[in-house]
PDB file of N, CA and C in Angstrom:
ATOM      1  N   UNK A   1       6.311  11.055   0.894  1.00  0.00           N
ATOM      2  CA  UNK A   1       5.268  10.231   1.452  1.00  0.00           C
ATOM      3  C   UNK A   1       3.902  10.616   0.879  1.00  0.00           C
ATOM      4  N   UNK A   2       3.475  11.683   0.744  1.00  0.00           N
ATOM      5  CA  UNK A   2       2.130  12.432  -0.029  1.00  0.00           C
ATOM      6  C   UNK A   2       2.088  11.593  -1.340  1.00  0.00           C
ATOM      7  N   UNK A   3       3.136  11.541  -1.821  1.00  0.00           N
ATOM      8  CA  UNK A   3       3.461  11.143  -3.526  1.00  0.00           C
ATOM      9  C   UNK A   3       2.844   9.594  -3.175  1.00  0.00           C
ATOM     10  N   UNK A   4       3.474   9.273  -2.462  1.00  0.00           N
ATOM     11  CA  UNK A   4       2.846   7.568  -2.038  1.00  0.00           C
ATOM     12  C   UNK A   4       1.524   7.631  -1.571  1.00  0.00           C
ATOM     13  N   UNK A   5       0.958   8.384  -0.805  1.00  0.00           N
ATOM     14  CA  UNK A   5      -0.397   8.054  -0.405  1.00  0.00           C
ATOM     15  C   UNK A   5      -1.287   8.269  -1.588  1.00  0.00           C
ATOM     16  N   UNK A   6      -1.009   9.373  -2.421  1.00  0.00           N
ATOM     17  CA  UNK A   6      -1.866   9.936  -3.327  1.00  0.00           C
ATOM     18  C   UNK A   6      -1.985   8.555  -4.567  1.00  0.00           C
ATOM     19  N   UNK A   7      -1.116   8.186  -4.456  1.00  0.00           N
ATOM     20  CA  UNK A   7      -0.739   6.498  -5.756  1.00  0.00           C
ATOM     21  C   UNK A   7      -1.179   5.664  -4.678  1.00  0.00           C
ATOM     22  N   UNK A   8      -1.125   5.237  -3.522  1.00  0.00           N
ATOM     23  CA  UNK A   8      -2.399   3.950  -3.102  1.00  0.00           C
ATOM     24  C   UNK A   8      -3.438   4.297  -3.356  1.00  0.00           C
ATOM     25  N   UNK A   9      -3.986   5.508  -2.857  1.00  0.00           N
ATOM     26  CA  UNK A   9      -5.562   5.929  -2.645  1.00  0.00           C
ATOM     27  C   UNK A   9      -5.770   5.877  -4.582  1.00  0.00           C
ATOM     28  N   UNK A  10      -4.940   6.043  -5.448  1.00  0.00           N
ATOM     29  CA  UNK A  10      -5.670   6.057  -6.836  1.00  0.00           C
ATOM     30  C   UNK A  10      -5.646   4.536  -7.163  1.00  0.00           C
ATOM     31  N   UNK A  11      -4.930   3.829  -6.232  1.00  0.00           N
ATOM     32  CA  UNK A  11      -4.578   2.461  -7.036  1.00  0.00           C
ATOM     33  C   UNK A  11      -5.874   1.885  -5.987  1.00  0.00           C
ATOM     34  N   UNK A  12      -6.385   2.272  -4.817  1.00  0.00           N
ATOM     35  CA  UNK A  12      -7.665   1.519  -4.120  1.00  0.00           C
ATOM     36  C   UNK A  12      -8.977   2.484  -4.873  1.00  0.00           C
ATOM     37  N   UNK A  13      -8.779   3.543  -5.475  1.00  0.00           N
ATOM     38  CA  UNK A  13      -9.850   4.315  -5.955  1.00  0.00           C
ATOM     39  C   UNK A  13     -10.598   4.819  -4.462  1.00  0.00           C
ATOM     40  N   UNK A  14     -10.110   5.410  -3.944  1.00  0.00           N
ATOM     41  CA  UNK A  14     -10.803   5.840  -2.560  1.00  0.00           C
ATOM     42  C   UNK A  14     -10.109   7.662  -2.357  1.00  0.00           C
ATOM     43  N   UNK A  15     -10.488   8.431  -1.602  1.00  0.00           N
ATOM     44  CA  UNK A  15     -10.231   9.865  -1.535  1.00  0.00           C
ATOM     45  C   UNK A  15      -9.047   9.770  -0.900  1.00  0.00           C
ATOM     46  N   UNK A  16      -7.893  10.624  -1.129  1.00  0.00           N
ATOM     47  CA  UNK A  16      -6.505  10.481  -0.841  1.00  0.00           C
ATOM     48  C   UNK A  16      -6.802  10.665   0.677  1.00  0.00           C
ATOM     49  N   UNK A  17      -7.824  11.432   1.397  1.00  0.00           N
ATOM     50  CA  UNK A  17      -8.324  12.068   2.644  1.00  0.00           C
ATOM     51  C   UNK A  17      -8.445  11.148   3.472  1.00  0.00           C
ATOM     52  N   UNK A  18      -9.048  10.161   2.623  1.00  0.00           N
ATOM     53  CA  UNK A  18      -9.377   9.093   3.470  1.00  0.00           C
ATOM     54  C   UNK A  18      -8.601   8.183   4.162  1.00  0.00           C
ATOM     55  N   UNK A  19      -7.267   8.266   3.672  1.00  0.00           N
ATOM     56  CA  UNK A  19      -6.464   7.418   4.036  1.00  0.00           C
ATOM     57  C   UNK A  19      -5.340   7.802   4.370  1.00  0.00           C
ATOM     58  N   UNK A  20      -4.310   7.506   5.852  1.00  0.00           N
ATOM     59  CA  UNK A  20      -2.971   8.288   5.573  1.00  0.00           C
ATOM     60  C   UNK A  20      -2.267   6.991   6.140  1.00  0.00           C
ATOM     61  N   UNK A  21      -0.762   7.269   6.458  1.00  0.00           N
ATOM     62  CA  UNK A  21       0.188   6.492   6.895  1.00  0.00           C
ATOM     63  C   UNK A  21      -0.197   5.845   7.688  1.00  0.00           C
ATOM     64  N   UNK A  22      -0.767   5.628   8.896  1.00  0.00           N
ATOM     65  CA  UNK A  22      -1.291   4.417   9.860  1.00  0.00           C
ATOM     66  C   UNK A  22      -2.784   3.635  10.011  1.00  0.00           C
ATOM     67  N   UNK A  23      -2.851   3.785   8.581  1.00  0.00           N
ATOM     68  CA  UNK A  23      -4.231   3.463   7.911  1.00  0.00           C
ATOM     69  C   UNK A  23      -4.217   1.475   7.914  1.00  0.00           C
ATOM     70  N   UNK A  24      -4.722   0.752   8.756  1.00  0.00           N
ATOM     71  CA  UNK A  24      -4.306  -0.499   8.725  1.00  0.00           C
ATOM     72  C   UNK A  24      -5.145  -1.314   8.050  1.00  0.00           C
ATOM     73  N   UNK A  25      -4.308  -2.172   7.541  1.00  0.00           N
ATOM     74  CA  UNK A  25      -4.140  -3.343   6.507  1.00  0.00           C
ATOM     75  C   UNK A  25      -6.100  -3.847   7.242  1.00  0.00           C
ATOM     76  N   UNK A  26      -6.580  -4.509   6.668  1.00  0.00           N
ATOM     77  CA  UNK A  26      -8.388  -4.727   6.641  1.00  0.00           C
ATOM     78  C   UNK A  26      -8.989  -4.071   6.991  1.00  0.00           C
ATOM     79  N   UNK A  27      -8.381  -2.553   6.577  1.00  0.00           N
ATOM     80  CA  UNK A  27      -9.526  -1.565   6.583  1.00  0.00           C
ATOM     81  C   UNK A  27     -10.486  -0.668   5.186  1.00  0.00           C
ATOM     82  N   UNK A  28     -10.936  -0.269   5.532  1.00  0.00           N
ATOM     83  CA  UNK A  28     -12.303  -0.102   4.004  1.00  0.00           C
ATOM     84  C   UNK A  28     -11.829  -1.326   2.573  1.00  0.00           C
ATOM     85  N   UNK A  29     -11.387  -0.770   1.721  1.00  0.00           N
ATOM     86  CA  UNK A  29     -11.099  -1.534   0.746  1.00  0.00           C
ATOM     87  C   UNK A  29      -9.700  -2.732   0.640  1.00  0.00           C
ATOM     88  N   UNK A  30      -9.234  -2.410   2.185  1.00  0.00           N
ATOM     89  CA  UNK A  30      -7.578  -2.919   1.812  1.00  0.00           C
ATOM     90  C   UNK A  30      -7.792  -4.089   2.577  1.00  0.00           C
ATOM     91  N   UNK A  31      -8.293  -5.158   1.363  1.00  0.00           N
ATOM     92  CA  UNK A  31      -8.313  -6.646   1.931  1.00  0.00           C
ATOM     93  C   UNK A  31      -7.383  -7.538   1.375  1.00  0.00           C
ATOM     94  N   UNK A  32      -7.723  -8.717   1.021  1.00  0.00           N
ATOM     95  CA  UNK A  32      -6.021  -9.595   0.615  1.00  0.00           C
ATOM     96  C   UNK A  32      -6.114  -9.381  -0.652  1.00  0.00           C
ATOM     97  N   UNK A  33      -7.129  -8.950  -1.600  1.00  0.00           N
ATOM     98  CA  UNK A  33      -6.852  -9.000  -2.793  1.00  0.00           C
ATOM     99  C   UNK A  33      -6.252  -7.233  -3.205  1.00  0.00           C
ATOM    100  N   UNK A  34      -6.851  -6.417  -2.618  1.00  0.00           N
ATOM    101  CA  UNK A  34      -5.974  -5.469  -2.973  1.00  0.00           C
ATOM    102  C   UNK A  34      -4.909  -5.398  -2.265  1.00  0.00           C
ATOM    103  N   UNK A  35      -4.423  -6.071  -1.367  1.00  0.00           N
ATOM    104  CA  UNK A  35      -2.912  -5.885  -1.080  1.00  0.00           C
ATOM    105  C   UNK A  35      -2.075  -6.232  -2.065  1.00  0.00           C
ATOM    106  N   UNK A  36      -2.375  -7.463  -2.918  1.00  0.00           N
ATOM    107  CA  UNK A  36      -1.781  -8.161  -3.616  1.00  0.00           C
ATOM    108  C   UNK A  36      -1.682  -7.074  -5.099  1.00  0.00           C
ATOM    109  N   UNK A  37      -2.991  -6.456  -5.210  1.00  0.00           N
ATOM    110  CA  UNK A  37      -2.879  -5.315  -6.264  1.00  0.00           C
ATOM    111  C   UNK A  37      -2.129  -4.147  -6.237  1.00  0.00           C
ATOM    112  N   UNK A  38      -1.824  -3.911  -4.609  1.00  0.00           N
ATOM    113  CA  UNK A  38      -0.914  -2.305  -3.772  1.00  0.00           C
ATOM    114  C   UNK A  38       0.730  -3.219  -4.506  1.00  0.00           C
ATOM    115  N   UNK A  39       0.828  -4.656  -4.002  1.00  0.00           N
ATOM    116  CA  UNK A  39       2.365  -4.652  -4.205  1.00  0.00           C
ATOM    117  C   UNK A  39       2.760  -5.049  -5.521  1.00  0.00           C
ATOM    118  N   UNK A  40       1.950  -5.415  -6.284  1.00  0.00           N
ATOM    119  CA  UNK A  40       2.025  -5.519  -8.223  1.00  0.00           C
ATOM    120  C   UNK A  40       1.968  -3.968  -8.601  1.00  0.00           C
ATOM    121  N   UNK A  41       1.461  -2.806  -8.253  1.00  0.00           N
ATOM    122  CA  UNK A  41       1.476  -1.488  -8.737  1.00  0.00           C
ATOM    123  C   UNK A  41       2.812  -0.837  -8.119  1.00  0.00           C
ATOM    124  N   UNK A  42       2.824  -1.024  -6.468  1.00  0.00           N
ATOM    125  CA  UNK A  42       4.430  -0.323  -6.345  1.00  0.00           C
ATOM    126  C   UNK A  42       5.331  -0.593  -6.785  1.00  0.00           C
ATOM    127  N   UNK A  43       5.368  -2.369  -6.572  1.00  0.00           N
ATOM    128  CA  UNK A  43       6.550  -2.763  -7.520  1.00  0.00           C
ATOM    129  C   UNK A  43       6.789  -1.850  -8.684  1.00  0.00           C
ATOM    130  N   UNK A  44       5.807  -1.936  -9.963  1.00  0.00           N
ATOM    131  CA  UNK A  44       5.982  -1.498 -10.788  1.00  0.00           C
ATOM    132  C   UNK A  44       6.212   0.018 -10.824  1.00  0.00           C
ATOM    133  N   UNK A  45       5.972   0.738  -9.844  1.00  0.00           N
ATOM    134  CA  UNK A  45       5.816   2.281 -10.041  1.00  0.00           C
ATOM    135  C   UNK A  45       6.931   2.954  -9.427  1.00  0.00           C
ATOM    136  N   UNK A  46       7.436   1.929  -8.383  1.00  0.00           N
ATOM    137  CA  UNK A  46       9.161   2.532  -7.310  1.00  0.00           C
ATOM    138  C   UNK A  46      10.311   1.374  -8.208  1.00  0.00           C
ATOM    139  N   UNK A  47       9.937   0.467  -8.825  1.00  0.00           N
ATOM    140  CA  UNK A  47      11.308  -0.125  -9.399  1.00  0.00           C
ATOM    141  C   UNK A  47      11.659  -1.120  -7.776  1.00  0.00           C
ATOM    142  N   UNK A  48      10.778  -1.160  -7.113  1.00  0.00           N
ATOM    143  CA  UNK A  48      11.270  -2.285  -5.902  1.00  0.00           C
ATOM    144  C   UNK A  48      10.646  -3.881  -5.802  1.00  0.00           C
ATOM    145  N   UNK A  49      10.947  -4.650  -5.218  1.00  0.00           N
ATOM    146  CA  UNK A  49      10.544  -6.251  -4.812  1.00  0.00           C
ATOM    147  C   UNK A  49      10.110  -6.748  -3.529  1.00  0.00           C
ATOM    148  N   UNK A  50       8.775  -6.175  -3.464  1.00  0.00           N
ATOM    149  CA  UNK A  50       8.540  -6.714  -2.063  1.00  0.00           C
ATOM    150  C   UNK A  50       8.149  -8.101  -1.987  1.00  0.00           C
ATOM    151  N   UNK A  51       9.011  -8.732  -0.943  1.00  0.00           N
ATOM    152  CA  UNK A  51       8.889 -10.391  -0.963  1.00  0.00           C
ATOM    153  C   UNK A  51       7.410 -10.648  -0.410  1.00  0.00           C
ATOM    154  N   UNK A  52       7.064 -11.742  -1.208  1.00  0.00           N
ATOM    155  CA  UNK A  52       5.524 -12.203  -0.711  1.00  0.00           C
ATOM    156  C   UNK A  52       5.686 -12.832   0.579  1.00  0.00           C
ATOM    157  N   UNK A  53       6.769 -13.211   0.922  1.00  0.00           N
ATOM    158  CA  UNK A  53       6.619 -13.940   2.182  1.00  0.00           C
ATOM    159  C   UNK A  53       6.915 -12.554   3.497  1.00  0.00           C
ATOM    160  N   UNK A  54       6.754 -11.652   2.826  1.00  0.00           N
ATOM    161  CA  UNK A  54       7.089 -10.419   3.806  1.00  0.00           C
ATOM    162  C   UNK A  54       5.473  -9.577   4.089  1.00  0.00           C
ATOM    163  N   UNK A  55       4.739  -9.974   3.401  1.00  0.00           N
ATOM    164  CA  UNK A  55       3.111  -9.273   3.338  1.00  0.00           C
ATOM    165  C   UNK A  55       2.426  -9.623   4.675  1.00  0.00           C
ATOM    166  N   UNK A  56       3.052 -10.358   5.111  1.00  0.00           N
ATOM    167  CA  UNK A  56       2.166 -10.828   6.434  1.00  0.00           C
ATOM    168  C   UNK A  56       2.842 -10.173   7.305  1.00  0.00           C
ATOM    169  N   UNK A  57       3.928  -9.563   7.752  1.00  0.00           N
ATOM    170  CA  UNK A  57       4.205  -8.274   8.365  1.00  0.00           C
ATOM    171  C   UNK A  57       3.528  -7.124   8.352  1.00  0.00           C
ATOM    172  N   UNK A  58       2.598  -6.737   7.119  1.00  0.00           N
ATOM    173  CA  UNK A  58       3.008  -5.509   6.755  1.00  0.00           C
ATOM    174  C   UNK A  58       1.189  -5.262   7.551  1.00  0.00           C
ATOM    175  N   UNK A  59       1.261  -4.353   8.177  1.00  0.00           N
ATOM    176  CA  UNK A  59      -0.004  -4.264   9.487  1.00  0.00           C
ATOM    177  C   UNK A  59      -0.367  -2.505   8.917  1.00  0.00           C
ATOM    178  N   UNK A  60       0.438  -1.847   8.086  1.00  0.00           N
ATOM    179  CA  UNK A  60      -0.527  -0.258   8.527  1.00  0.00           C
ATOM    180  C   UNK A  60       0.282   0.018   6.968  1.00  0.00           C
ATOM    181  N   UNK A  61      -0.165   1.042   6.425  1.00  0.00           N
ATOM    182  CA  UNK A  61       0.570   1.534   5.139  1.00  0.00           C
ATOM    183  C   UNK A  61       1.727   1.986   5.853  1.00  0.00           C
ATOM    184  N   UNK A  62       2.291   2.025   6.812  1.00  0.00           N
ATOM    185  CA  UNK A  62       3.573   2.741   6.756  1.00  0.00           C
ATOM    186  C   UNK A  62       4.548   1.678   6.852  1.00  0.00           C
ATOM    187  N   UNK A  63       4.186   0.491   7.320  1.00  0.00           N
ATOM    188  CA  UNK A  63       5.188  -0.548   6.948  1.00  0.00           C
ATOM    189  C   UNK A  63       4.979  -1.111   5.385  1.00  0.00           C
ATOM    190  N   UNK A  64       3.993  -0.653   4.421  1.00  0.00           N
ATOM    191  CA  UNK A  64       4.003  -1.117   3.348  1.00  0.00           C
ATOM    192  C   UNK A  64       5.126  -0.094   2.682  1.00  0.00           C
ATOM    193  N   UNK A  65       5.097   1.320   3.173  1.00  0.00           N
ATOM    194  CA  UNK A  65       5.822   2.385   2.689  1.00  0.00           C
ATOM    195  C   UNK A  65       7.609   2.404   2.523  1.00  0.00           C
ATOM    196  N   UNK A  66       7.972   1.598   3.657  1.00  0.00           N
ATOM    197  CA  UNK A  66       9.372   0.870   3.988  1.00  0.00           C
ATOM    198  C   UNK A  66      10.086   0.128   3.162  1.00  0.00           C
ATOM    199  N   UNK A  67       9.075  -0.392   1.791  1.00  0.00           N
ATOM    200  CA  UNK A  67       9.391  -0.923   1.006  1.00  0.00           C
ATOM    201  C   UNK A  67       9.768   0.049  -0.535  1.00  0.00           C
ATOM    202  N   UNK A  68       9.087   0.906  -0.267  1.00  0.00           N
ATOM    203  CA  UNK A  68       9.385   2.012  -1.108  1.00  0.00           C
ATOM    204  C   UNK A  68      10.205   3.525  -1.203  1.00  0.00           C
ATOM    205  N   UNK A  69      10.534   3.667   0.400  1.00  0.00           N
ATOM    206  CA  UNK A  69      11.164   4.754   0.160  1.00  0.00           C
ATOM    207  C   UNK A  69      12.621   4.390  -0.235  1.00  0.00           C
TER     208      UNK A  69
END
């Protein structure tokens, strides 16, 4: 999970500190356009497919995380 927070916080450019697992979705930088940038980078970085019609669930990084472990 560290391994994952430390790769959002570089992919929002914000202090890994700043942010942990129940960190929710429209908070500091995490608006609709970087969500859309969080699930084009995990995809690419875990080898997974998170469905777009599934983003409107996803309320705190730890349900974004569900998609990656």
């Amino acid at each position: 999970m560290d391994k994952f927070l430390k790769f959002v916080a570089d992919v929002m450019e914000v202090d890994p500190s700043g942010i942990n697992i129940e960190t929710p979705y429209k908070e500091g930088k995490w608006d609709s356009f970087m969500m859309l940038t969080l699930v084009m980078e995990l995809e690419a970085e875990y080898g997974v497919l998170i469905p777009m019609e599934s983003l409107g669930d996803i309320k705190t990084l730890s349900d974004l995380y569900e998609f990656v472990k």
